[in-house]
Structures are given as structure tokens and as C-alpha cells.
C-alpha atoms as a PDB file:
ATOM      1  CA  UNK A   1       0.000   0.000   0.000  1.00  0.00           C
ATOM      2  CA  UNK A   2       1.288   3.635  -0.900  1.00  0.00           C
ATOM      3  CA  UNK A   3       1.177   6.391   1.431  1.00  0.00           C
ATOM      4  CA  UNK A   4       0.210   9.329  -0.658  1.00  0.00           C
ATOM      5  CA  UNK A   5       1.747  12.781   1.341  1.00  0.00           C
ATOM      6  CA  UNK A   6       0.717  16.240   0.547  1.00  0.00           C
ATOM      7  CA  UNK A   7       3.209  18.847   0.694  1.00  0.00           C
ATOM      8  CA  UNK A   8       1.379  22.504   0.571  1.00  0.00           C
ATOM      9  CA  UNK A   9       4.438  25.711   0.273  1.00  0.00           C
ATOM     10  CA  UNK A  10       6.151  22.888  -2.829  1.00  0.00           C
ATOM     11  CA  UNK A  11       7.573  25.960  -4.394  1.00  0.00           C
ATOM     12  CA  UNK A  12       9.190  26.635  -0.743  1.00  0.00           C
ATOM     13  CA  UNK A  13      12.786  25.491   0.348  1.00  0.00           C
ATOM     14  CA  UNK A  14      11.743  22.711   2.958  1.00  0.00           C
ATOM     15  CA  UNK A  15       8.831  21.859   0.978  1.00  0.00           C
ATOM     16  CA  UNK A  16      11.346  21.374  -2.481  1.00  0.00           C
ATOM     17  CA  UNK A  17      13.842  19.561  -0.285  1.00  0.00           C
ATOM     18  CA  UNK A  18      11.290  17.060   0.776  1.00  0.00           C
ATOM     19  CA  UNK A  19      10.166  16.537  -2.106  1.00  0.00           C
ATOM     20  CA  UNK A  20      13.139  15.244  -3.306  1.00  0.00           C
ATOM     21  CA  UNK A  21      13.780  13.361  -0.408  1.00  0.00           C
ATOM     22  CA  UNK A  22       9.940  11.536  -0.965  1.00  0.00           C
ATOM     23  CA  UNK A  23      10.728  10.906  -4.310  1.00  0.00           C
ATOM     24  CA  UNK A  24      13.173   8.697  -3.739  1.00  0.00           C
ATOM     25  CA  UNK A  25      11.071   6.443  -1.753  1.00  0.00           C
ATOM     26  CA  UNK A  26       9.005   4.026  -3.989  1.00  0.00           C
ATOM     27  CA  UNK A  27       6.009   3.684  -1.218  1.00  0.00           C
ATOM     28  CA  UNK A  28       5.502   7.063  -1.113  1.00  0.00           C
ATOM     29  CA  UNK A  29       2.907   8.905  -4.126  1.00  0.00           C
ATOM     30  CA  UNK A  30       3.856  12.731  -3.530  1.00  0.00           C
ATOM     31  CA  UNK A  31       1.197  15.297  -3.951  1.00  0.00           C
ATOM     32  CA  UNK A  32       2.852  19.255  -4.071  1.00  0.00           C
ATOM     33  CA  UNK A  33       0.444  22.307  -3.890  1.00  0.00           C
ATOM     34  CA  UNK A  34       1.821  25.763  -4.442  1.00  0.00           C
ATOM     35  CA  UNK A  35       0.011  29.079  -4.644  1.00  0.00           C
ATOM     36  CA  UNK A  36      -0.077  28.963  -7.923  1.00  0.00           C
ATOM     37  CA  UNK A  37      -2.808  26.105  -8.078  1.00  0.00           C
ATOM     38  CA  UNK A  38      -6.586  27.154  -8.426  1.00  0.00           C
ATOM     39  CA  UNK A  39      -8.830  25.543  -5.643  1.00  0.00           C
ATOM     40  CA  UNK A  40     -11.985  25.713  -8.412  1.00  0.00           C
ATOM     41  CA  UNK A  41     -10.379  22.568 -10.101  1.00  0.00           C
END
């Protein structure tokens, strides 16, 4: 079973750094939201 993790400030340096950290994991799905993204979707 994959964990799926949010990360919300993606854009952000602790937020880019784990990221890449996460994405090295293959049980881990990695979800990033920035400011940029539009809620309406």
C-alpha cells in the first residue's frame, strides 16, 4: 500500500527539499500544492 503525502508551500525550500527526499522512496505517491494552483479545479 502507498502512502500518498501532501506537501502545501512545494515551491518553498523545505517543501522542495522534501520533495526530493519523498521521491526517492518508492512507497511514497507525492502530492505538491503551491500558490499557484486554483482551488476551483
Amino acid at each position: 500500500m502507498r502512502m500518498r503525502v501532501l506537501i502545501t508551500g512545494a515551491d518553498g525550500f523545505i517543501g522542495n527539499n522534501l520533495q526530493l527526499h519523498l521521491a526517492e522512496r518508492k512507497d511514497v505517491q507525492v502530492v505538491c500544492f503551491t500558490r499557484h494552483h486554483d482551488l476551483a479545479q
